[in-house]
Protein backbone atom coordinates (compact mmCIF):
# COMPACT_ATOMS: atom_id res chain seq x y z
CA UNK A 1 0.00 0.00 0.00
CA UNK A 2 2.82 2.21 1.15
CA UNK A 3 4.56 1.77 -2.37
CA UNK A 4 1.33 2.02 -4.27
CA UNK A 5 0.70 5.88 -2.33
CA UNK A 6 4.42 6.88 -3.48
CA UNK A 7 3.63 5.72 -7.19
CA UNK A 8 0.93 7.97 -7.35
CA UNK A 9 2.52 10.84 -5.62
CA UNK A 10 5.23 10.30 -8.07
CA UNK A 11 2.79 10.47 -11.07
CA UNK A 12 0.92 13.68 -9.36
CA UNK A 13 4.64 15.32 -9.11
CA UNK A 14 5.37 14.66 -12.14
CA UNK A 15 7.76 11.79 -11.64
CA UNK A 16 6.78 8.80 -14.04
CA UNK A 17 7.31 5.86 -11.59
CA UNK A 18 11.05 3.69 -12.20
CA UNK A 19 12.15 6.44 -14.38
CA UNK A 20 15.48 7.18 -11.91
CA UNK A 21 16.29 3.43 -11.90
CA UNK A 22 15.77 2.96 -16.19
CA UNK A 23 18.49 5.98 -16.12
CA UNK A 24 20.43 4.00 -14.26
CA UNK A 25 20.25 1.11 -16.59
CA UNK A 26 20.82 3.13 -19.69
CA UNK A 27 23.90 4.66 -18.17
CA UNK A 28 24.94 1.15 -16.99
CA UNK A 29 24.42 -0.03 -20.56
CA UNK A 30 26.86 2.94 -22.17
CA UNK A 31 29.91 1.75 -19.64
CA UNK A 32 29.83 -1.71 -20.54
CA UNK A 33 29.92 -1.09 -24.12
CA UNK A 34 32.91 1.43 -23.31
CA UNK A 35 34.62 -1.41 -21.06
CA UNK A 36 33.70 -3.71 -23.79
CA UNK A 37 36.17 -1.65 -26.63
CA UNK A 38 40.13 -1.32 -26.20
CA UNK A 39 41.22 0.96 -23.42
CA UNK A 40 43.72 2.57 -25.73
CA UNK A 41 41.50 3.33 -29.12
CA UNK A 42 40.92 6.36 -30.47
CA UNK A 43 37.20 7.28 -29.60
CA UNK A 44 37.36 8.63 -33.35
CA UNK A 45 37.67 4.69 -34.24
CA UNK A 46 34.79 3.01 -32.49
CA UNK A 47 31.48 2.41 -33.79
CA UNK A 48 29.34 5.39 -32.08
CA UNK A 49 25.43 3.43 -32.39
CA UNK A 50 24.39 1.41 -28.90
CA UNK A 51 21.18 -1.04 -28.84
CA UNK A 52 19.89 -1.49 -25.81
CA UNK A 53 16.88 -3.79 -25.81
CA UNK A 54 14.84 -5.24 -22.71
CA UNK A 55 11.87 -4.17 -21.09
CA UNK A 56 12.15 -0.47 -19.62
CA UNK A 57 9.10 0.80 -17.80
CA UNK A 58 8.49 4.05 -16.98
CA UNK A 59 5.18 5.14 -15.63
CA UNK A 60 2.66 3.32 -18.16
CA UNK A 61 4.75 3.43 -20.64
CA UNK A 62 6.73 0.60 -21.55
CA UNK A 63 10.22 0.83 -24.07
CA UNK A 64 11.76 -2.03 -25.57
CA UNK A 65 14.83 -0.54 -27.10
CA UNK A 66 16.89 2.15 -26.75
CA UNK A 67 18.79 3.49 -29.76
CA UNK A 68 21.80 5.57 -28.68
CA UNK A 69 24.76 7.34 -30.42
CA UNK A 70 27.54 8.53 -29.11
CA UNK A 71 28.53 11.98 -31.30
CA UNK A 72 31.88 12.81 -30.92
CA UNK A 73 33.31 16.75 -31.62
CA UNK A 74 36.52 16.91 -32.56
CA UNK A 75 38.07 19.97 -30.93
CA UNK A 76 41.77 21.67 -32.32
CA UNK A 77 43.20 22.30 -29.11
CA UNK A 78 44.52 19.49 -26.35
CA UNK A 79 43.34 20.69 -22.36
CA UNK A 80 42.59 18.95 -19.37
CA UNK A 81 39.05 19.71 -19.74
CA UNK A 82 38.59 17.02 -22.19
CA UNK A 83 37.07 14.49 -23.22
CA UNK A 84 33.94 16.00 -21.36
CA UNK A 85 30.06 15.13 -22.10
CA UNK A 86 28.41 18.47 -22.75
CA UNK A 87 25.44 17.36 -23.37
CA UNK A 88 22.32 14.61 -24.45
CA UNK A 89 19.65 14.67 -26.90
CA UNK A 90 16.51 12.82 -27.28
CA UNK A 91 14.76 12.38 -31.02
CA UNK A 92 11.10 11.48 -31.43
CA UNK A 93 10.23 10.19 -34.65
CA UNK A 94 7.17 12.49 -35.78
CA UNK A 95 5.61 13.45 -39.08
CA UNK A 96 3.79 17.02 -39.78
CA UNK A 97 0.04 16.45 -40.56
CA UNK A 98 -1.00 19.04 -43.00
CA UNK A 99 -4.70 18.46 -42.51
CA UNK A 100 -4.81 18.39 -38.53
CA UNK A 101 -2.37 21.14 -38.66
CA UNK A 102 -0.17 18.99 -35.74
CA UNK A 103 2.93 17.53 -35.25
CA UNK A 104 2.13 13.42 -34.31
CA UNK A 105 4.18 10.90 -33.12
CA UNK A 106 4.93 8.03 -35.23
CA UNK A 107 7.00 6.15 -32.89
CA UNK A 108 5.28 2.54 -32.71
CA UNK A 109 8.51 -0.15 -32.11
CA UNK A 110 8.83 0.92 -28.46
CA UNK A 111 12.12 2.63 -29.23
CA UNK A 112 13.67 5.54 -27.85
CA UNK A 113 16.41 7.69 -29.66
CA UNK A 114 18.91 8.85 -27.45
CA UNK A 115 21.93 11.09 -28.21
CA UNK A 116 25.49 11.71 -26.16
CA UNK A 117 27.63 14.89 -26.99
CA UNK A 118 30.97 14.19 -26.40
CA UNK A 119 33.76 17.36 -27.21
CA UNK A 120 37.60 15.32 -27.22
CA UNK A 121 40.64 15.98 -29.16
CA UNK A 122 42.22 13.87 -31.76
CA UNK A 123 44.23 11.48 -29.22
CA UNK A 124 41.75 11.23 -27.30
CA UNK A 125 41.12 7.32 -25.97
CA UNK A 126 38.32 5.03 -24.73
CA UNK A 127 40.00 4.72 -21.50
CA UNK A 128 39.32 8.47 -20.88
CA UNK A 129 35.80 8.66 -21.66
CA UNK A 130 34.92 5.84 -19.49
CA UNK A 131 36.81 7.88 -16.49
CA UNK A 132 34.64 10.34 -17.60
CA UNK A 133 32.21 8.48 -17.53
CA UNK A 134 32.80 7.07 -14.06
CA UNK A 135 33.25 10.25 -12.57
CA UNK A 136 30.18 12.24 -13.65
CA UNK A 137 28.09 9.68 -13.38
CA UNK A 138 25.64 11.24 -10.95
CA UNK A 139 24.96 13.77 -13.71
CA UNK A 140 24.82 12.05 -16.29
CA UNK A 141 22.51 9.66 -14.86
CA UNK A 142 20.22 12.57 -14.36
CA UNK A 143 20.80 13.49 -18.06
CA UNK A 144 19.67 10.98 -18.58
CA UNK A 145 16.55 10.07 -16.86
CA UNK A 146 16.14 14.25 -18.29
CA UNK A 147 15.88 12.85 -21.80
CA UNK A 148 14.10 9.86 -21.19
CA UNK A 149 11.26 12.25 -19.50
CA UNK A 150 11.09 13.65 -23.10
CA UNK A 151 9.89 10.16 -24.60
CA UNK A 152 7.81 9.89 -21.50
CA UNK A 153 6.03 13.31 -22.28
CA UNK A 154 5.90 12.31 -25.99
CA UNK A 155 4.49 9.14 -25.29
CA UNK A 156 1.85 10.73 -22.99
CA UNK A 157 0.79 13.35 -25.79
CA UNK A 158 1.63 12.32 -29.40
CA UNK A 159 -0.10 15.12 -31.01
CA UNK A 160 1.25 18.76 -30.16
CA UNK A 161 0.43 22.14 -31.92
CA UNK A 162 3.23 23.62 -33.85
CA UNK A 163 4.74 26.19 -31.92
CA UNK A 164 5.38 23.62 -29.20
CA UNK A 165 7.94 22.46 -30.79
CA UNK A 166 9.83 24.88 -33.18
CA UNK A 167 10.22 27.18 -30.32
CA UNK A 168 11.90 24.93 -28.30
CA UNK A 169 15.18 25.08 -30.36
CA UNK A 170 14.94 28.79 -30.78
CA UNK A 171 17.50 29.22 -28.06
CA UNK A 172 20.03 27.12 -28.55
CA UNK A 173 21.53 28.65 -31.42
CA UNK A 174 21.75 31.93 -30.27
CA UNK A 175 24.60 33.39 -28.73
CA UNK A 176 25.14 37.40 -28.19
CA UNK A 177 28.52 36.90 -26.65
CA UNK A 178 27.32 39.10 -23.98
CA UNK A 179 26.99 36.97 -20.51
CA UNK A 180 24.32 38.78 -19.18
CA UNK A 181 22.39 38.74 -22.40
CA UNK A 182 23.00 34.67 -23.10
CA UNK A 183 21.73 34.30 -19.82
CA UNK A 184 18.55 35.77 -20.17
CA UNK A 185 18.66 33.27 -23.15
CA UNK A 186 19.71 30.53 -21.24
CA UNK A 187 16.64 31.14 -19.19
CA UNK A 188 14.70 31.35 -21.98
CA UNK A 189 15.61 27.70 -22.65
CA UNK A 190 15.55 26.57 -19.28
CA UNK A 191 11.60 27.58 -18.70
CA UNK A 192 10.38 26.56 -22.29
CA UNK A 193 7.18 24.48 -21.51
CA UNK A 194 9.24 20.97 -22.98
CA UNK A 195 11.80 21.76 -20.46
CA UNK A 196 9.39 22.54 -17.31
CA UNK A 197 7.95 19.45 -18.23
CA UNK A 198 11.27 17.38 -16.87
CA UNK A 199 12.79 19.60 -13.87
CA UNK A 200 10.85 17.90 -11.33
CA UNK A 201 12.38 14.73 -12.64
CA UNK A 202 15.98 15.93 -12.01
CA UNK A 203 15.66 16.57 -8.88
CA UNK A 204 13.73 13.68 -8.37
CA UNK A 205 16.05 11.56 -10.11
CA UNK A 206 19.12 13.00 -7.99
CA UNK A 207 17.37 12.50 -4.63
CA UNK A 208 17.08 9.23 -5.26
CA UNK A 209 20.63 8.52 -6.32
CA UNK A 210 22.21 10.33 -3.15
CA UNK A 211 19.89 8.69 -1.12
CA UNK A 212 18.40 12.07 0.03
CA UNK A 213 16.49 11.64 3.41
CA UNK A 214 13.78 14.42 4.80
CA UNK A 215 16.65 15.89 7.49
CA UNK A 216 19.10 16.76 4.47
CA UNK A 217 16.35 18.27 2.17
CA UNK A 218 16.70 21.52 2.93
CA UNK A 219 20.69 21.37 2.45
CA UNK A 220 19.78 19.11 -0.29
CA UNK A 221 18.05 21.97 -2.26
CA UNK A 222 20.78 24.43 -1.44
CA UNK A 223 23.24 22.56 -3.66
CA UNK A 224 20.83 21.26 -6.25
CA UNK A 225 21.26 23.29 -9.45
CA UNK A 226 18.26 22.60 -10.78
CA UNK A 227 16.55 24.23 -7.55
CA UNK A 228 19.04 26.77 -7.25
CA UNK A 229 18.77 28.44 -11.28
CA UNK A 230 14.31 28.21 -10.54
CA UNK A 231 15.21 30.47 -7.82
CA UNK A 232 18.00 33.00 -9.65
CA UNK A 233 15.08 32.85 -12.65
CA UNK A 234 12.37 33.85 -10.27
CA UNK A 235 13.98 36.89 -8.87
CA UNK A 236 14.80 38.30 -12.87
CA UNK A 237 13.74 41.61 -13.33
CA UNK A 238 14.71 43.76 -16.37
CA UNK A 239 16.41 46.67 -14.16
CA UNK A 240 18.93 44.22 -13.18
CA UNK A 241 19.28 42.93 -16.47
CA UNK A 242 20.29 46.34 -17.71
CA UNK A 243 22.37 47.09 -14.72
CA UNK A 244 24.14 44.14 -15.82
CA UNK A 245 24.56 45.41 -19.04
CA UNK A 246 26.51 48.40 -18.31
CA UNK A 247 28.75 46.83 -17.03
CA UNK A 248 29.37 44.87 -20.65
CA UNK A 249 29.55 48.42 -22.27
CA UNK A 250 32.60 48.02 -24.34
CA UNK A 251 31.52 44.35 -25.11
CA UNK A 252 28.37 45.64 -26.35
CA UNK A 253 29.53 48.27 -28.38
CA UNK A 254 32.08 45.88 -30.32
CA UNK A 255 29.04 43.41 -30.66
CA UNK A 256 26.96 46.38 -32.46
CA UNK A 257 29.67 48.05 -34.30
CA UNK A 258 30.78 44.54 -35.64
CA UNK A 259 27.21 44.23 -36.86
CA UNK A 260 26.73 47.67 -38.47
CA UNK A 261 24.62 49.51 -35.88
CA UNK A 262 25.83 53.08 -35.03
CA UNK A 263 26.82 53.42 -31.98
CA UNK A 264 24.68 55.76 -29.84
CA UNK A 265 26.45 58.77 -27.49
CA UNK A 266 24.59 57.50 -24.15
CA UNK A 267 24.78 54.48 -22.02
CA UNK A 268 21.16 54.59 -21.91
CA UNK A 269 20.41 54.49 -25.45
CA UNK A 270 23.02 51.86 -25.56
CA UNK A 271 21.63 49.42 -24.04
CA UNK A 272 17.87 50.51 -25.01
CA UNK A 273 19.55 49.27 -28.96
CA UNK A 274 20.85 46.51 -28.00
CA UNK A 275 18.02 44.89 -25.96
CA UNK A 276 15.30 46.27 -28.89
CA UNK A 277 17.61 44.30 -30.83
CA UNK A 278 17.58 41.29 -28.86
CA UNK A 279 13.80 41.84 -28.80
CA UNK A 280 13.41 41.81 -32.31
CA UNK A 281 15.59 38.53 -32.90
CA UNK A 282 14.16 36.53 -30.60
CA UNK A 283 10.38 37.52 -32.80
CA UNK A 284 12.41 36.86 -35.70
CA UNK A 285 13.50 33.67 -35.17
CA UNK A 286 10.67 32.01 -33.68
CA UNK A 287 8.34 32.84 -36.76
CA UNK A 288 11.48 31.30 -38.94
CA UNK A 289 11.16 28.21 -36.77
CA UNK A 290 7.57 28.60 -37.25
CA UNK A 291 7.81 28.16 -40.53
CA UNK A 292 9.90 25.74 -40.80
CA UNK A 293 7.72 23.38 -38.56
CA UNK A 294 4.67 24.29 -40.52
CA UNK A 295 6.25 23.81 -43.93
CA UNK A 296 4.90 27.48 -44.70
CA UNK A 297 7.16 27.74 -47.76
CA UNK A 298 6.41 24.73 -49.20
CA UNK A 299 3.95 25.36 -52.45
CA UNK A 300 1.83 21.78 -51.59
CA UNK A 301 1.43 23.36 -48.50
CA UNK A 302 0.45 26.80 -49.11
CA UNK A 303 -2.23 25.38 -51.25
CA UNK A 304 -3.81 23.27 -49.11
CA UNK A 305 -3.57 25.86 -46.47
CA UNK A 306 -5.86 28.27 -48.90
CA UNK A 307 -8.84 26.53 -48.12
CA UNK A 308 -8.29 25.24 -44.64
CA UNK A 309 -9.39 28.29 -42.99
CA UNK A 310 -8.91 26.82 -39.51
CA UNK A 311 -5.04 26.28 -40.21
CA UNK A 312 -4.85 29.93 -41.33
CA UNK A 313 -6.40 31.43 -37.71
CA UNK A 314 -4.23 29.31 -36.25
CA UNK A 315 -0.98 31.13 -38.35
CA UNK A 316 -2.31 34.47 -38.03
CA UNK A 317 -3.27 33.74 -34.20
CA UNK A 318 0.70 32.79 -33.58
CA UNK A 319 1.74 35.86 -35.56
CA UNK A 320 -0.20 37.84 -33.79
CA UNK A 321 1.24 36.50 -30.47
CA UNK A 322 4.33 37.44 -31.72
CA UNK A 323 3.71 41.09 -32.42
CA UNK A 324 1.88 42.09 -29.40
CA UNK A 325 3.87 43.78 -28.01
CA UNK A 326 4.47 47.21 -28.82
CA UNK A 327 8.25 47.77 -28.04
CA UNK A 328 11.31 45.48 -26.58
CA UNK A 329 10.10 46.47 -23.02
CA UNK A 330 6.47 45.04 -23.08
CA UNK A 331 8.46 41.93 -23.97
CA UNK A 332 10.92 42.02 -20.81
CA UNK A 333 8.58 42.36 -18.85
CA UNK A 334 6.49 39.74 -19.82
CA UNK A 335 9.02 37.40 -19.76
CA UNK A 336 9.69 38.98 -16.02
CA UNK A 337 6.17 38.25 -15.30
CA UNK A 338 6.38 34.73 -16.75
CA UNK A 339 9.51 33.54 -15.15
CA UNK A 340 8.28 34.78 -11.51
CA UNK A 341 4.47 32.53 -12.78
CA UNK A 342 6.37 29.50 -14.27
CA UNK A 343 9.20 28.82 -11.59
CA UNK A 344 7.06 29.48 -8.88
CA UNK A 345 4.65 26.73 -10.16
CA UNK A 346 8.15 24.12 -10.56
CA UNK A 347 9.24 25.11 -7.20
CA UNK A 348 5.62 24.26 -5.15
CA UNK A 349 5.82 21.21 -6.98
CA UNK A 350 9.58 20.46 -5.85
CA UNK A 351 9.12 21.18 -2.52
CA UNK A 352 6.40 18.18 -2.70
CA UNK A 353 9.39 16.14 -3.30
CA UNK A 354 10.53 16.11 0.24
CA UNK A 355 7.86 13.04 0.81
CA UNK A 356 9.97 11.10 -1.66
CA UNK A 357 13.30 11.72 0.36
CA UNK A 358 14.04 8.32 2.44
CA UNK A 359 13.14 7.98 6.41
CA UNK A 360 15.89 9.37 8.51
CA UNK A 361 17.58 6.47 9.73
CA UNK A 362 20.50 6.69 6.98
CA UNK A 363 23.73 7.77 7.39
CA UNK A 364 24.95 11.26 6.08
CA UNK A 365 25.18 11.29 2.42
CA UNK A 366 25.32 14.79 1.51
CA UNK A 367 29.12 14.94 0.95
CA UNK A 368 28.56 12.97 -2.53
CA UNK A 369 26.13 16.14 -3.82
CA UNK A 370 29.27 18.96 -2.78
CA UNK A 371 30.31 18.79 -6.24
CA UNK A 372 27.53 21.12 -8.39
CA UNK A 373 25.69 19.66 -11.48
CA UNK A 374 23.93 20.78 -14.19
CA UNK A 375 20.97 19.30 -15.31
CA UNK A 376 19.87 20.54 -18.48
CA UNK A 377 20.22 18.77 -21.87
CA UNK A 378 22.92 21.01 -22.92
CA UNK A 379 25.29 20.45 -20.09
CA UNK A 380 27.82 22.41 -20.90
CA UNK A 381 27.08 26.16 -23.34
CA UNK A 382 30.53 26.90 -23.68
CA UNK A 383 31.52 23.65 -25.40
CA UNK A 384 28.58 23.33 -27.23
CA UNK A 385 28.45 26.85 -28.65
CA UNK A 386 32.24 25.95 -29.34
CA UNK A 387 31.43 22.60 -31.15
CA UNK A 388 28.77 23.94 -32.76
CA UNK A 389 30.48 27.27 -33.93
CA UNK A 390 28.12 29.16 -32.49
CA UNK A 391 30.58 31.38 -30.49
CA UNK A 392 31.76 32.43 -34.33
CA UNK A 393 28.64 34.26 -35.15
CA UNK A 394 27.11 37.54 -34.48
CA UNK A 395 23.53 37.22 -34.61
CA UNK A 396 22.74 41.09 -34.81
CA UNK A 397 23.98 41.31 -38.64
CA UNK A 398 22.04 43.75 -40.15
CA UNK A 399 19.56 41.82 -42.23
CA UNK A 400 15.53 41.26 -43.35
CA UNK A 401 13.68 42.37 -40.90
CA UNK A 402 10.55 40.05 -39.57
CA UNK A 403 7.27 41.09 -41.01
């Protein structure tokens, strides 16, 4: 009975029941096929593709394989801080239904696709990905069970509007070089409705694997990063942002300058161009994702689309969203608003977590959480902006403007 009430708690929360342990599994899984190759082989020379097949349950949902690659970046420069996982992917197989206007899940074999970024150098070998490995493994256990919260979600709900998913991605391409500005981004990411979806998982997941008990949970949460970036998000406001900001001034005005913009005289109008800027991006690039998803440019499309009126309120309803607001500051401070809403929701429904920390009769574990982790997919923005040459853009080129 006892395990029956936690089960459903767990569901309530948010937490599909076993999901911590099938992490486990997974991760299990990955180090014996890295024990299983030569210590001293390039990681450049091993086949990258793992099949893991059994029975993995997760909530209701039941998984019979899981298809995982290993994607190695090579990086030009030799450091201690590789080989180093920065970060995990999951893929859902899904197919755009021009007639329901939805993106569905086609995923029938019980499979899930799952996807390891790992950033090494030309010499590096096996043997020092699997002490890698080894030594993160807390978080990238809870990487893990991160991702496989995706399928979970995408099992749950196979059909999902558009915008669901093309926004999602919006914000992992884009990089101001401007830390206060990537961020805000950052945050953007963090809070997307796909990611809020998994958060109480991570901590879930990590509680479990410490063996968190209800004396420590309050310490517990002070180290927990997940926790701890809900809280720096729900105290954002846009004064602080800009405050930031001026203290990037010479950043900013090499950012603009490199882009075209004329510089303005005053600090104030500064930073008033650069977050309009940022402002008008951000629109930009969602519609482009838009309609991308939607296959807006497509002429099969754009036919049928002329007499499905339904599908056209539906465009013109997200366009609208987009444009209404009348300046960059409306936006700020709706995403102010909506960060202080959203992570206010995800930490009510952590604290509810303390009923899954264990009985206080074990010893003191708390020394194995000291080290900080980071729990989002990308686990690392530096190295993936560097293996993704992100850092080498400058997204404020003058160009098109959205419409």
């Amino acid at each position: 009975m006892k395990d029956t009430i936690k089960q459903l708690l767990r569901e309530a929360l948010g937490v599909p029941d076993n999901i911590t342990n099938v992490g486990v599994e997974v991760y299990n899984k990955v180090l014996d096929y890295l024990n299983q190759q030569p210590a001293d082989m390039l990681m450049t020379d091993i086949p990258n593709k793992i099949k893991i097949t059994g029975e993995y349950k997760v909530g209701d949902a039941v998984f019979n394989k899981v298809k995982l690659k290993l994607n190695t970046k090579v990086l030009n420069r030799h450091d201690n801080n590789l080989p180093k996982v920065y970060g995990m992917a999951f893929r859902n197989k899904s197919e755009f239904d021009v007639q329901l206007f939805r993106n569905i899940s086609v995923g029938k074999d019980g499979s899930v696709y799952l996807f390891i970024e790992i950033a090494i150098n030309r010499t590096t070998t096996v043997e020092e990905v699997l002490e890698e490995f080894v030594k993160e493994k807390i978080k990238l256990t809870m990487s893990l069970t991160h991702e496989l919260k995706h399928a979970y979600d995408m099992y749950k709900k196979k059909v999902s509007k558009i915008h669901r998913n093309s926004e999602y991605g919006v914000f992992t391409d884009m990089r101001t070089n401007i830390p206060p500005l990537d961020q805000f981004i950052h945050d953007l990411y963090f809070t997307t409705n796909a990611e809020n979806l998994v958060r109480a998982t991570e901590v879930a997941s990590n509680i479990e694997q410490v063996g968190i008990t209800k004396k420590q949970f309050l310490n517990f949460l002070e180290t927990d990063d997940t926790y701890q970036n809900l809280k720096r998000i729900n105290s954002f406001s846009l004064d602080e942002l800009i405050n930031e900001l001026k203290q990037h001034k010479d950043r900013i005005i090499k950012v603009l300058d490199d882009a075209g913009y004329k510089i303005p005289s005053s600090e104030d109008d500064l930073i008033s161009l650069l977050l309009k800027l940022t402002y008008e991006l951000i629109q930009k690039r969602k519609f482009e994702s838009y309609k991308a998803a939607a296959r807006l440019n497509d002429p099969f499309v754009a036919m049928l689309l002329q007499g499905d009126s339904v599908s056209r309120k539906e465009i013109k309803d997200y366009v609208d969203t987009l444009k209404r607001f009348n300046n960059y500051q409306q936006f700020f401070n709706y995403e102010q608003k909506n960060f202080k809403t959203v992570t206010d929701k995800l930490l009510k429904k952590i604290h509810k977590l303390y009923a899954m920390a264990k009985d206080d009769n074990q010893s003191d574990v708390m020394q194995k959480i000291n080290a900080r982790t980071t729990n989002e997919s990308i686990l690392d923005w530096d190295l993936y902006y560097e293996a993704n040459n992100i850092s080498e853009t400058n997204p404020f080129k003058k160009n098109e403007e959205f419409n």
